[in-house]
N, C-alpha and C. Protein backbone atom coordinates (compact mmCIF):
# COMPACT_ATOMS: atom_id res chain seq x y z
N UNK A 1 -27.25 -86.07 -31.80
CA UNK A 1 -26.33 -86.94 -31.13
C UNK A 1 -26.15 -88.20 -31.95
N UNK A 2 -24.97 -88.57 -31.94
CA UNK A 2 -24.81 -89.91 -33.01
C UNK A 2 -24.82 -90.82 -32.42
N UNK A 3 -25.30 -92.15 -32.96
CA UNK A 3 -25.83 -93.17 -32.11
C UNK A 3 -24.99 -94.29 -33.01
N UNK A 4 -24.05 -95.33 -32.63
CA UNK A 4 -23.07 -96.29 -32.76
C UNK A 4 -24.24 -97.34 -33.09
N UNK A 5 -24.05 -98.26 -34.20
CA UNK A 5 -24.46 -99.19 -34.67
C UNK A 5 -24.59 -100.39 -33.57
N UNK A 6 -23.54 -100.55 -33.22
CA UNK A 6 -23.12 -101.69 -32.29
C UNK A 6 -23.05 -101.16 -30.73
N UNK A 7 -23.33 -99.84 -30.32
CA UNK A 7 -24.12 -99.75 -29.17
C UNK A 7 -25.45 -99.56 -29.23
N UNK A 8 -26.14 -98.91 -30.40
CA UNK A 8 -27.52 -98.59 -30.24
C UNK A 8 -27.65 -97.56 -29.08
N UNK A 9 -27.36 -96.86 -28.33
CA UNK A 9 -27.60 -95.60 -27.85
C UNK A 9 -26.40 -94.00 -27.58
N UNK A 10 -27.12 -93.40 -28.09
CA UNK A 10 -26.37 -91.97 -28.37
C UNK A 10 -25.04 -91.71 -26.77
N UNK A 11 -24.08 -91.64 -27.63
CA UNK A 11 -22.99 -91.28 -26.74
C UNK A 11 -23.34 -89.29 -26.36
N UNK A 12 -22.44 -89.55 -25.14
CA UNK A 12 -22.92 -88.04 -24.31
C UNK A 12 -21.32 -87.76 -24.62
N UNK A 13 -21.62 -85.86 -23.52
CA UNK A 13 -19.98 -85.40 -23.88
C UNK A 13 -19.25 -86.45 -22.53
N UNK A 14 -20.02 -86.42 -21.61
CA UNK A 14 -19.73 -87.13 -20.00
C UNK A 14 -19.25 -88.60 -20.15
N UNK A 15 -19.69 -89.05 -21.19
CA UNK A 15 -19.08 -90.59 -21.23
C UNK A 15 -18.00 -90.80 -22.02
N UNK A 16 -17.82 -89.35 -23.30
CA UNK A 16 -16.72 -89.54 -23.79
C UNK A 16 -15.36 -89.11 -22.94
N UNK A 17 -15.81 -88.15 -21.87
CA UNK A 17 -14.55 -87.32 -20.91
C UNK A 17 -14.79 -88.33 -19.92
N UNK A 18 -15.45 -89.29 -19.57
CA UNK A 18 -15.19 -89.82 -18.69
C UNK A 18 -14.49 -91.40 -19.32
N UNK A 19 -14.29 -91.37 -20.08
CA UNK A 19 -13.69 -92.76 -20.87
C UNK A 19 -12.21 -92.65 -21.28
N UNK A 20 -12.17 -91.13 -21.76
CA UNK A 20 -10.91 -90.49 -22.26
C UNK A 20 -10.30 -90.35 -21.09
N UNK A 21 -10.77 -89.97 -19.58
CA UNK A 21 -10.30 -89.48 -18.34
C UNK A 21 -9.95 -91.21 -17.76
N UNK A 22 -10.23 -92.27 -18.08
CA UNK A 22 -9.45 -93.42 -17.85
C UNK A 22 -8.18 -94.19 -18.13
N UNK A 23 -8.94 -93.75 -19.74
CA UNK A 23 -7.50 -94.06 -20.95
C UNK A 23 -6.34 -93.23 -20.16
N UNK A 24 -6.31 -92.06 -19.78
CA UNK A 24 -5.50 -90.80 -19.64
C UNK A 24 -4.50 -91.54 -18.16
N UNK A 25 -5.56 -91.90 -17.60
CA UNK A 25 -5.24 -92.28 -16.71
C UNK A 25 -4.28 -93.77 -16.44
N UNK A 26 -4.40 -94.42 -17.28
CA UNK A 26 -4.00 -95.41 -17.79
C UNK A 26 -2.30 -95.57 -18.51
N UNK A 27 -2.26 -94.63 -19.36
CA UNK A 27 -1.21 -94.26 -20.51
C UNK A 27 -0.89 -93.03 -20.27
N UNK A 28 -1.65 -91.82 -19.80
CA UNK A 28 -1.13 -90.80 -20.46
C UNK A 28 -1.47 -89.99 -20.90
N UNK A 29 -1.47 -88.88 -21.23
CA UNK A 29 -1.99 -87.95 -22.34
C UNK A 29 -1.71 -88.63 -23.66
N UNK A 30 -0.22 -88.84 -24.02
CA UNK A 30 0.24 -89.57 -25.12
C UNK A 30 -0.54 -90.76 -25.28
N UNK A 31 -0.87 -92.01 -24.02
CA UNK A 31 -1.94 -93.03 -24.63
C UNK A 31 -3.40 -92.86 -24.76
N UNK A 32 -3.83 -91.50 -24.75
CA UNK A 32 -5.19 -91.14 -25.31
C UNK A 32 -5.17 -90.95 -26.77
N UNK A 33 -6.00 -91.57 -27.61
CA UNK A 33 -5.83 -91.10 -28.78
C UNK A 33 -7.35 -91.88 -29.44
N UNK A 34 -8.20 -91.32 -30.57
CA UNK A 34 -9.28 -91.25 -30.45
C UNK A 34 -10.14 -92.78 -31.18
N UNK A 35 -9.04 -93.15 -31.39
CA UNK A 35 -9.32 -94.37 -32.23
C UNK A 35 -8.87 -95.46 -30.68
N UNK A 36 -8.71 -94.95 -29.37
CA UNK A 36 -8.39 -95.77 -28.82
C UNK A 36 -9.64 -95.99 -27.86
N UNK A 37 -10.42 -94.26 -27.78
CA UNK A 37 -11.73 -94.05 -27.09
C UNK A 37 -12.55 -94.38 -27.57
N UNK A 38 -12.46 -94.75 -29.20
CA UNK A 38 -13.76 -95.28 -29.93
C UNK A 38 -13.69 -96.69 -29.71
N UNK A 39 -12.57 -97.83 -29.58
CA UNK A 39 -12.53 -98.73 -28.68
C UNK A 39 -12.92 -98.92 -27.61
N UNK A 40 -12.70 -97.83 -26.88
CA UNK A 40 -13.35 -98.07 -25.23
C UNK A 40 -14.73 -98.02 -25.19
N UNK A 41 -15.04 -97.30 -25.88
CA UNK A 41 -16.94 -96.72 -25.91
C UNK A 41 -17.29 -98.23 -26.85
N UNK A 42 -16.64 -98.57 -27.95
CA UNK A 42 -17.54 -99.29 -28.39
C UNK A 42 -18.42 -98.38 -29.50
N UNK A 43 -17.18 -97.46 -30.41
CA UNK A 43 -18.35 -96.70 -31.78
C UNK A 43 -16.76 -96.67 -32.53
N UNK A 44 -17.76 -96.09 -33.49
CA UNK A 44 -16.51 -96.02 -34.67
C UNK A 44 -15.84 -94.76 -34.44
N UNK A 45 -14.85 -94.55 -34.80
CA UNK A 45 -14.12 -93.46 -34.41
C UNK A 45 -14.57 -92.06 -34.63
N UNK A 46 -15.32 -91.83 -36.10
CA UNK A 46 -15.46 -90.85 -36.21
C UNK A 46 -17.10 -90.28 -35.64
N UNK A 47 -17.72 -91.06 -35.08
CA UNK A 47 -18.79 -90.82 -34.34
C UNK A 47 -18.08 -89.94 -33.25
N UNK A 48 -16.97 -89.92 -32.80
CA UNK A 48 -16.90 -89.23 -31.42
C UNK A 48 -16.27 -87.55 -32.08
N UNK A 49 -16.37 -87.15 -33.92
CA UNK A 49 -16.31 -86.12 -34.22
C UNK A 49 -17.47 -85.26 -34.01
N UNK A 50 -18.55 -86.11 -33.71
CA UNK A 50 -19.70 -85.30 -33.74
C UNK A 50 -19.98 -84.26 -32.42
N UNK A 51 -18.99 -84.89 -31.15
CA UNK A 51 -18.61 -84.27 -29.57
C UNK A 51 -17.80 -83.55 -30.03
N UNK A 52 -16.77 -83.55 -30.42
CA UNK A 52 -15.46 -82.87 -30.02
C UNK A 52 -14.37 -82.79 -31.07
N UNK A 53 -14.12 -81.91 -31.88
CA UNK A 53 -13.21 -81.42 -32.59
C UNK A 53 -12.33 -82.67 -32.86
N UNK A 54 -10.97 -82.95 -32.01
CA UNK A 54 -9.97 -83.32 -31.97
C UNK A 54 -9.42 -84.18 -30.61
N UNK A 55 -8.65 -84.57 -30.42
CA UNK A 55 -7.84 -85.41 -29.35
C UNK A 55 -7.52 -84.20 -28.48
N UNK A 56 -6.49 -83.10 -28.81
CA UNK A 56 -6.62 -82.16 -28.48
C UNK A 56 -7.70 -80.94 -27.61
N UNK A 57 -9.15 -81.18 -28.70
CA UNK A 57 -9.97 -80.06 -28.15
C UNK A 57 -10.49 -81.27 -26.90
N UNK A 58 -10.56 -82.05 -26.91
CA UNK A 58 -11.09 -83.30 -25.75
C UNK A 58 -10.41 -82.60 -24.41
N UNK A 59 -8.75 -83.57 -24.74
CA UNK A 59 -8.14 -82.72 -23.55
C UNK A 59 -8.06 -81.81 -22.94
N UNK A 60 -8.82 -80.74 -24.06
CA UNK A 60 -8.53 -78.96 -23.47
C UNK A 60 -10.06 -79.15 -22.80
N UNK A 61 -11.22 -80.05 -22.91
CA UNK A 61 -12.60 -79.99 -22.51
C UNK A 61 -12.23 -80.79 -20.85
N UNK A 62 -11.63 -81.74 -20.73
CA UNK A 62 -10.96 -82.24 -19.56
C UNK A 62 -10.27 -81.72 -18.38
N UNK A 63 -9.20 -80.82 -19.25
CA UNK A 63 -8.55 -79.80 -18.21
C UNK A 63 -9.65 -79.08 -17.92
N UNK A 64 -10.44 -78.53 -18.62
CA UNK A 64 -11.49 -77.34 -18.10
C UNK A 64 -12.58 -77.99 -16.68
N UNK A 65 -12.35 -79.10 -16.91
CA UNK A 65 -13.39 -79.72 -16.03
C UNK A 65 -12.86 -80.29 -14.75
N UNK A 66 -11.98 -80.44 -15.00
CA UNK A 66 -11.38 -81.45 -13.75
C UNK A 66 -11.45 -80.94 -12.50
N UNK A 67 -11.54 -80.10 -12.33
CA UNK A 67 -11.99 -79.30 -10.96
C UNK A 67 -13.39 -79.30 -10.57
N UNK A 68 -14.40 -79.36 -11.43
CA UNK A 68 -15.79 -79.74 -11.09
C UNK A 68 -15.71 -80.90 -10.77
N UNK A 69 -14.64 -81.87 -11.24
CA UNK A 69 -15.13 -83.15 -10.70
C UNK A 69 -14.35 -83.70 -9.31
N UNK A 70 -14.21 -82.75 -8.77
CA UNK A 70 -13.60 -82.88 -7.23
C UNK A 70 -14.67 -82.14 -6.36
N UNK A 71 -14.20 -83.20 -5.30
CA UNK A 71 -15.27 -82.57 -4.17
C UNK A 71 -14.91 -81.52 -3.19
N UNK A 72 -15.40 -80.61 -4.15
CA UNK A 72 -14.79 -78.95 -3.33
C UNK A 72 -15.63 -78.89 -2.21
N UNK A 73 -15.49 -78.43 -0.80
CA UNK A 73 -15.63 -77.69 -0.03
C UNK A 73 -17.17 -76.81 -0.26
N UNK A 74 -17.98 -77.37 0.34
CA UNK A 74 -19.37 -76.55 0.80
C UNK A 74 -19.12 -75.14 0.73
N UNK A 75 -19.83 -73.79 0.58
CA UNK A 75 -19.88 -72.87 1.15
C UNK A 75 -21.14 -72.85 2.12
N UNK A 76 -20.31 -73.44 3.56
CA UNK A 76 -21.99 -73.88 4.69
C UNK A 76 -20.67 -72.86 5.62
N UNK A 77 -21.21 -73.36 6.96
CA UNK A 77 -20.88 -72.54 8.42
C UNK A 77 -19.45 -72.88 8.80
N UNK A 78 -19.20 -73.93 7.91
CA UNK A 78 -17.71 -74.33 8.97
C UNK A 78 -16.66 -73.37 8.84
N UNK A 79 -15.73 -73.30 9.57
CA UNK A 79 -14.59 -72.56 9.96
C UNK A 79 -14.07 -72.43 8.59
N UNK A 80 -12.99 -71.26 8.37
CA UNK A 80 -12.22 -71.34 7.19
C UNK A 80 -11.33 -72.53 6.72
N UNK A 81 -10.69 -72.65 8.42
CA UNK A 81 -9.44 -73.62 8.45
C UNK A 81 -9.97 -74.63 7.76
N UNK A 82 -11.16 -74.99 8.47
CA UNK A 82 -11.87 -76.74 8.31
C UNK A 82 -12.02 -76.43 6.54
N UNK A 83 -12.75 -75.78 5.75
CA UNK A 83 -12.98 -75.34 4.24
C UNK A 83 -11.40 -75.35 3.80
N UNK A 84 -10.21 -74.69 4.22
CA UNK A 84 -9.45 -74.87 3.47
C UNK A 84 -8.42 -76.21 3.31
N UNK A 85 -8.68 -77.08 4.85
CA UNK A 85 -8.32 -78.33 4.82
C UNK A 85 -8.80 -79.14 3.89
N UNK A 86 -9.88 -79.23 3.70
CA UNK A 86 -11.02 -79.80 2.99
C UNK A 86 -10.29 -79.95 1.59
N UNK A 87 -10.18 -78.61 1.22
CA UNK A 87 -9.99 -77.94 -0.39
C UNK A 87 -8.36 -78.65 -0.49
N UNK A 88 -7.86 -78.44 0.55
CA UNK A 88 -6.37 -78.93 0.19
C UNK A 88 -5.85 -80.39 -0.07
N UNK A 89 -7.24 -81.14 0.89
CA UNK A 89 -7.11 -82.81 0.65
C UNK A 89 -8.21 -83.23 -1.02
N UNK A 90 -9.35 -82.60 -1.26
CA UNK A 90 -9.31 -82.99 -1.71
C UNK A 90 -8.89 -82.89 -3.51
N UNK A 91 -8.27 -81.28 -3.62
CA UNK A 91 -6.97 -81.21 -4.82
C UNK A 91 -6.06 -82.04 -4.59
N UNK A 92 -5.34 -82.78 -3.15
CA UNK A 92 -4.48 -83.51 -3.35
C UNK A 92 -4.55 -85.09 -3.93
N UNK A 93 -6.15 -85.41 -3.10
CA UNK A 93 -6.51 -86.90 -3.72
C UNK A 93 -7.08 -86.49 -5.65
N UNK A 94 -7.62 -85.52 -5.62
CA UNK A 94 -7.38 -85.67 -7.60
C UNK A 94 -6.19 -85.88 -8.14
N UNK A 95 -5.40 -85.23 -7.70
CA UNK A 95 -3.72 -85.49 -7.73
C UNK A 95 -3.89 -86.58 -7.92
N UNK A 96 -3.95 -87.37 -7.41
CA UNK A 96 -3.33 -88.65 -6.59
C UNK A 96 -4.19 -89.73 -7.29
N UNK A 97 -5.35 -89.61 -7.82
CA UNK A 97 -6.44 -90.17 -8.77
C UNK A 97 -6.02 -90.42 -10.44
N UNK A 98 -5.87 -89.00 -10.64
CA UNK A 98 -5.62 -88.51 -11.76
C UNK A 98 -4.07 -88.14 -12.37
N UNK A 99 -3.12 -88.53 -11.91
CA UNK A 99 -1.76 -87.90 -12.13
C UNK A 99 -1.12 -87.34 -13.16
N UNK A 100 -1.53 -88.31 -14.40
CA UNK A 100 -1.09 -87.90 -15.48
C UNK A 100 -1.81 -86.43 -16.04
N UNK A 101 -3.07 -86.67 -15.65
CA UNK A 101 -3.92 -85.15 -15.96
C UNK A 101 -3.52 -84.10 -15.46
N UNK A 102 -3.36 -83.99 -13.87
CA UNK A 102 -2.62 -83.03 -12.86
C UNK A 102 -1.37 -82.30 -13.71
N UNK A 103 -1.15 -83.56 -14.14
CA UNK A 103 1.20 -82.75 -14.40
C UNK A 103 0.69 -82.06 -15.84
N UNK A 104 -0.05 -82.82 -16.50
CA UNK A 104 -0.44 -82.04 -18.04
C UNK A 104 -1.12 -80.86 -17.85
N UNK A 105 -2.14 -80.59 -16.77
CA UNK A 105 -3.00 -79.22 -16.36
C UNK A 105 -1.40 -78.15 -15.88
N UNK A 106 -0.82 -78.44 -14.89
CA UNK A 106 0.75 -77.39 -14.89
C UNK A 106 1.69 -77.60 -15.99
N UNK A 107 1.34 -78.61 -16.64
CA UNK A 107 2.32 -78.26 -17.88
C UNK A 107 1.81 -77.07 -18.43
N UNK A 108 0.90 -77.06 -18.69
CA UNK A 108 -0.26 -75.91 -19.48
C UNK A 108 -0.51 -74.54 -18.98
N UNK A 109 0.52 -73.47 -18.36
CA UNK A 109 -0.20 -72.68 -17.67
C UNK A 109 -1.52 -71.96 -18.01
N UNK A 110 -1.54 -72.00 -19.18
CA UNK A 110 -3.17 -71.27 -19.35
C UNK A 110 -3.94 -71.93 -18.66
N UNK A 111 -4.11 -73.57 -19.14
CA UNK A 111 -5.42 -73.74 -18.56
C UNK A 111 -5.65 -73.70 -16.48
N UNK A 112 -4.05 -73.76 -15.92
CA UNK A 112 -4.28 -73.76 -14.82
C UNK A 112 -4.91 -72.37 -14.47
N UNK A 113 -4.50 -71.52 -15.22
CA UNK A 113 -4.19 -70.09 -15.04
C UNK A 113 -6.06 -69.65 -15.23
N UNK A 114 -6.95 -70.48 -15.87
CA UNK A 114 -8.23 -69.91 -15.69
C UNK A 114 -8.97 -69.41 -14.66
N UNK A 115 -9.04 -68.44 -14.32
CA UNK A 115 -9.94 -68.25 -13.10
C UNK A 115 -11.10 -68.11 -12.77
N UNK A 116 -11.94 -68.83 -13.99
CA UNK A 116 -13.50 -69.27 -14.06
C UNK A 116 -13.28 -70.60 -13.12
N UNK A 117 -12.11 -71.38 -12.63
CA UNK A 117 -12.59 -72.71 -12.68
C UNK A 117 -12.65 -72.56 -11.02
N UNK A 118 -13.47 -73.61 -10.80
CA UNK A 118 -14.18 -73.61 -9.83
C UNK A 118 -13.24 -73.92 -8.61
N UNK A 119 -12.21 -74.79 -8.45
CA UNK A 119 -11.17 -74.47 -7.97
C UNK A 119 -10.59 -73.49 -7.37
N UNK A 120 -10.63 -71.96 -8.12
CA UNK A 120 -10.27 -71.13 -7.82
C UNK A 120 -11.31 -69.99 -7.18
N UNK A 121 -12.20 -70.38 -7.34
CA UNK A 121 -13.31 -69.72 -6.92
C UNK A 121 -13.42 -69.84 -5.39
N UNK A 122 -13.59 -71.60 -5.15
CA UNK A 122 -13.57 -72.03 -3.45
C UNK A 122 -12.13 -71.56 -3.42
N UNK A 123 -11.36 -71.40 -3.54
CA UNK A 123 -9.98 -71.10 -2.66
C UNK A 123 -10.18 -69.42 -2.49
N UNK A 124 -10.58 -68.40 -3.67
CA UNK A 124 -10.92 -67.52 -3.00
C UNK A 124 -11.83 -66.54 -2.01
N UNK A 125 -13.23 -67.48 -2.20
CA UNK A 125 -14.38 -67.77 -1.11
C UNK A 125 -13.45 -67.88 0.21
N UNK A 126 -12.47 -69.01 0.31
CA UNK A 126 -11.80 -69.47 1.57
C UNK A 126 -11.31 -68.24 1.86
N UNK A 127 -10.44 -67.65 1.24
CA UNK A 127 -9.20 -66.80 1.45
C UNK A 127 -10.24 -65.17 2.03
N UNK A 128 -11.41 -65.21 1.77
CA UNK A 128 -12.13 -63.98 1.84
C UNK A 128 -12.66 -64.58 3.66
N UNK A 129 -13.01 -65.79 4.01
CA UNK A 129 -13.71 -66.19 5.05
C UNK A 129 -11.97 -65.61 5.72
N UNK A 130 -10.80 -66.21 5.96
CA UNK A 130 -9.86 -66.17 6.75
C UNK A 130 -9.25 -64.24 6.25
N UNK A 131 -9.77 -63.32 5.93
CA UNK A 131 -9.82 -62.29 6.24
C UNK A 131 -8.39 -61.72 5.54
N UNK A 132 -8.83 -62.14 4.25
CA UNK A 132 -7.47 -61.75 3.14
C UNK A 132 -7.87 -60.50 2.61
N UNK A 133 -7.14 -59.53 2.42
CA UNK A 133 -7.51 -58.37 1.76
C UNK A 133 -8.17 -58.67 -0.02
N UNK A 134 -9.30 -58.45 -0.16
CA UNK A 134 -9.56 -58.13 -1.63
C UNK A 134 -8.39 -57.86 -2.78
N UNK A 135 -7.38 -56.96 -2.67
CA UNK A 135 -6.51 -56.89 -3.51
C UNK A 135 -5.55 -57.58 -3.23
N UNK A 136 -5.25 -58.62 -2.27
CA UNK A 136 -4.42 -59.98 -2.12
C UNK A 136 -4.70 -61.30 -2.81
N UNK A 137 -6.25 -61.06 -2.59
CA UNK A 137 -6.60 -62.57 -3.33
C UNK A 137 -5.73 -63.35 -4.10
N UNK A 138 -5.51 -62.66 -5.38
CA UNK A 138 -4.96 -62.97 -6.10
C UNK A 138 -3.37 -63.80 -6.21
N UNK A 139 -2.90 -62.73 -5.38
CA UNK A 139 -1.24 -63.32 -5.16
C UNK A 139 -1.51 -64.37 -4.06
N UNK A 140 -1.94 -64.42 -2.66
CA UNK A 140 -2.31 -65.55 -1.86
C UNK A 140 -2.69 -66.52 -2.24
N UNK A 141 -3.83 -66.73 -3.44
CA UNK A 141 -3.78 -67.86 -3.87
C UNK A 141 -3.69 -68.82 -4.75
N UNK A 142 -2.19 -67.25 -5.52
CA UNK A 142 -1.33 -67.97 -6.32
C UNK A 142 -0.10 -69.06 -5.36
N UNK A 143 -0.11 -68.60 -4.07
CA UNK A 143 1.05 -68.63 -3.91
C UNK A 143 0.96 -69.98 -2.64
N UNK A 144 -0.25 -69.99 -2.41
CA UNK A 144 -1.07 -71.53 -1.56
C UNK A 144 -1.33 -72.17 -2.75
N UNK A 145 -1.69 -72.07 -3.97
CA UNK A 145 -1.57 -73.19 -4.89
C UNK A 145 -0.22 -74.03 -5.31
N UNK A 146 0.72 -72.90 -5.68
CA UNK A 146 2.19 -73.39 -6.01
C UNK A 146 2.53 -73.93 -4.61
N UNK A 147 2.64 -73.47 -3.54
CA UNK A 147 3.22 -74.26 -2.46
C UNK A 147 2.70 -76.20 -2.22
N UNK A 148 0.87 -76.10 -2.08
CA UNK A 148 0.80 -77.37 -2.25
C UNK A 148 0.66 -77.95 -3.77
N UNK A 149 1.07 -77.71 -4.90
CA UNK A 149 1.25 -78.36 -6.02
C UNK A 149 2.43 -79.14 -5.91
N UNK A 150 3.53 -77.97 -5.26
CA UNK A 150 4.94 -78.21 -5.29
C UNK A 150 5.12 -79.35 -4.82
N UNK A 151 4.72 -79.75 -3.56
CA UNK A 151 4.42 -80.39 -2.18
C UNK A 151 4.03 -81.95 -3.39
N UNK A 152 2.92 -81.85 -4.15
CA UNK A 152 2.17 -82.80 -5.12
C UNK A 152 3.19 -83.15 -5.87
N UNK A 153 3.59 -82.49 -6.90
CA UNK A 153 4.65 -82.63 -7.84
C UNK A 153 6.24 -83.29 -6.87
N UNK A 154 6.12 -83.21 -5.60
CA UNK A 154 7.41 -83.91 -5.50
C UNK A 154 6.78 -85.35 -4.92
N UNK A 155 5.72 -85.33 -4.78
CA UNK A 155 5.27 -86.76 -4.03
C UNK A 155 5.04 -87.50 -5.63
N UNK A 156 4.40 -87.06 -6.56
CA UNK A 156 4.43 -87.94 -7.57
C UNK A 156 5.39 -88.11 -8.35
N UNK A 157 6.69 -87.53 -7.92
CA UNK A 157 7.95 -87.83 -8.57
C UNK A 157 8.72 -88.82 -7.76
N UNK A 158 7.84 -88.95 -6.89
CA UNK A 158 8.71 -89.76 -5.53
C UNK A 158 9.79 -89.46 -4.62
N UNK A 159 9.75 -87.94 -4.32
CA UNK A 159 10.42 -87.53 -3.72
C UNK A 159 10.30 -87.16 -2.51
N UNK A 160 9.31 -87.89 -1.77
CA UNK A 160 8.47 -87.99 -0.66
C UNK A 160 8.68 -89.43 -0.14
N UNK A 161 9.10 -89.75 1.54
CA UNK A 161 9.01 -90.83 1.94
C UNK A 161 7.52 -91.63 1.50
N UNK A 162 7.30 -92.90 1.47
CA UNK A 162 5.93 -93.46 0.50
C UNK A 162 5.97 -94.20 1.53
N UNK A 163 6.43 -94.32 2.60
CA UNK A 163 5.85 -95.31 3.98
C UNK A 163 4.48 -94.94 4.39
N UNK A 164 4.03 -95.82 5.07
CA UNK A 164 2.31 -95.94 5.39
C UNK A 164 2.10 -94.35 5.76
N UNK A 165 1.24 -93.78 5.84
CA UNK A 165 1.18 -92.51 6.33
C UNK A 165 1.69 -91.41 6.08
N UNK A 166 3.19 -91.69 5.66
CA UNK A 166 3.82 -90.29 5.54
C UNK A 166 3.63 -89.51 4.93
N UNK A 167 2.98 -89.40 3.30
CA UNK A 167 2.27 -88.86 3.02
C UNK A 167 1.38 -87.80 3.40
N UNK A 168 0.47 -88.58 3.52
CA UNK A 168 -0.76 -87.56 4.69
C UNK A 168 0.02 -86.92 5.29
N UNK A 169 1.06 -87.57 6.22
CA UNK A 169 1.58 -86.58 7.05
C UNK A 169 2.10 -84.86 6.59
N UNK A 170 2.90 -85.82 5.55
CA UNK A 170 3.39 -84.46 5.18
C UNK A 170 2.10 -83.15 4.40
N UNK A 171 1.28 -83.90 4.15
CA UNK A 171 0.07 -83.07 3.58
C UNK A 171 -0.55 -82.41 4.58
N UNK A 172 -0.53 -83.09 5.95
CA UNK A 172 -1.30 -82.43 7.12
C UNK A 172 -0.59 -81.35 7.53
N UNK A 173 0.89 -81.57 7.59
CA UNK A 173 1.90 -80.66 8.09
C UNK A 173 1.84 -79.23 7.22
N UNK A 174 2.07 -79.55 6.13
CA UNK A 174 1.90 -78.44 4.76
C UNK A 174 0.36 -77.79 4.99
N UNK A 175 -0.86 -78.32 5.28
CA UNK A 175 -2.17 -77.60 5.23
C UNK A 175 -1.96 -76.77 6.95
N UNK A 176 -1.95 -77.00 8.04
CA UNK A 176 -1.13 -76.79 9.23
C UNK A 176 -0.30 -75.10 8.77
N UNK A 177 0.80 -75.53 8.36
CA UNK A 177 1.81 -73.95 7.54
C UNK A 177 0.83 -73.10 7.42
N UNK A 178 -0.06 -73.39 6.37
CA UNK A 178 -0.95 -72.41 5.52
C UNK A 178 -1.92 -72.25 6.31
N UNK A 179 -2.28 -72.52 7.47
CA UNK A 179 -3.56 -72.34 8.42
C UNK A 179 -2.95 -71.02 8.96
N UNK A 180 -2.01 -71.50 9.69
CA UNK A 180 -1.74 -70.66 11.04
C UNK A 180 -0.32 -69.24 10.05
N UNK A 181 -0.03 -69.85 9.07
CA UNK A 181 0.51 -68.74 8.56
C UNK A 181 -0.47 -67.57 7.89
N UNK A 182 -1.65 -68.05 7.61
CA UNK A 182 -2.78 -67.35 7.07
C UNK A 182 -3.11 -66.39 8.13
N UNK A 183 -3.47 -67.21 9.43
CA UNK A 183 -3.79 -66.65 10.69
C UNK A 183 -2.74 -65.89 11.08
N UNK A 184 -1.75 -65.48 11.33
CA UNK A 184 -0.74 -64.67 11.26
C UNK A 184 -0.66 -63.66 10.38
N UNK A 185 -1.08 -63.50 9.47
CA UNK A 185 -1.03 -62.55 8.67
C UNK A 185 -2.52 -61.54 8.62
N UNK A 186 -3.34 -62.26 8.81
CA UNK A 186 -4.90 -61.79 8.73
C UNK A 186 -5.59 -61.82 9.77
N UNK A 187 -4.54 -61.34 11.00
CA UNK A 187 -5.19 -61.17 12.54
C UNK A 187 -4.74 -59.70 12.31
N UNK A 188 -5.61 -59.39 12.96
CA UNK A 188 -5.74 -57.74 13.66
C UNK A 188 -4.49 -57.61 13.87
N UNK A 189 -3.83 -56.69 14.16
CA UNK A 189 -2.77 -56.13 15.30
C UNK A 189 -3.06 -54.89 15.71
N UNK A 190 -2.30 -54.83 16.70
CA UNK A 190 -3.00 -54.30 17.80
C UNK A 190 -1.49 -53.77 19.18
């Protein structure tokens, strides 16, 4: 691990993604750039070659992560509904944290498209508790992701009333759809 003259202690991968995940946040994907993180940290630039390839391989280490760093949904006793409410507020507040990262992760379909990431794992845990067929998984929760992304992508374009609440509202209303439309589909009949 390389250790900065003028910090005196060894930089981690967590402080460089979590420094780069500010900048990002700040500017941009475009105002990340590595001579700007070796500013933020406080090392010389090419100390942060010793983590990570490129500006590039950073970002691609970021997208991979950004879903661990949300607070997914327990797998404990609670109801599906309550787990998939959960999961739906809190992908929407990373949204809402993180924006510039969000629109660059769907710019990217690969990296959304991973289905190691943990993200996708609790949504299909969920989708198995509310009694989705095994060979549905897949399309269901392609198709509950694009609906509340969509839902995301028009609120951070501002195409969503931005009065006190409405928001939420409309997020409560949209998680609501996907409850009872779930439940409709994955009840018995009879």
């Amino acid at each position: 691990m390389a250790v900065s003259a003028r910090r005196g202690a060894p930089l981690s991968i967590e402080e460089i993604s979590s420094a780069a995940l500010r900048l990002m946040d700040a500017g941009g994907v475009e105002g990340l750039s590595m001579r700007k993180l070796a500013a933020e940290l406080d090392v010389n630039p090419m100390s942060l070659y010793h983590h990570v390839a490129s500006k590039d391989a950073l970002v691609e280490l970021i997208c991979a992560t950004a879903t661990a760093r949300m607070r997914l949904p327990a797998d404990d006793d609670a109801p599906w509904q309550e787990q998939l409410r959960a999961l739906a507020l809190a992908y929407h507040q990373y949204a809402r944290q993180h924006p510039a990262l969000w629109i660059h992760i769907h710019n990217n379909p690969r990296v959304i498209a991973d289905r190691t990431m943990p993200l996708w794992q609790v949504l299909d845990r969920i989708l198995r508790l509310a009694g989705v067929p095994e060979g549905e998984l897949r399309r269901t929760s392609d198709v509950l992701h694009a609906f509340v992304s969509g839902l995301i992508l028009s609120e951070l374009q501002g195409h969503l009333p931005e009065e006190a609440g409405e928001i939420e509202r409309s997020l409560g209303l949209a998680v609501e759809l996907i409850v009872r439309g779930l439940e409709g589909v994955t009840r018995p009949r009879g």
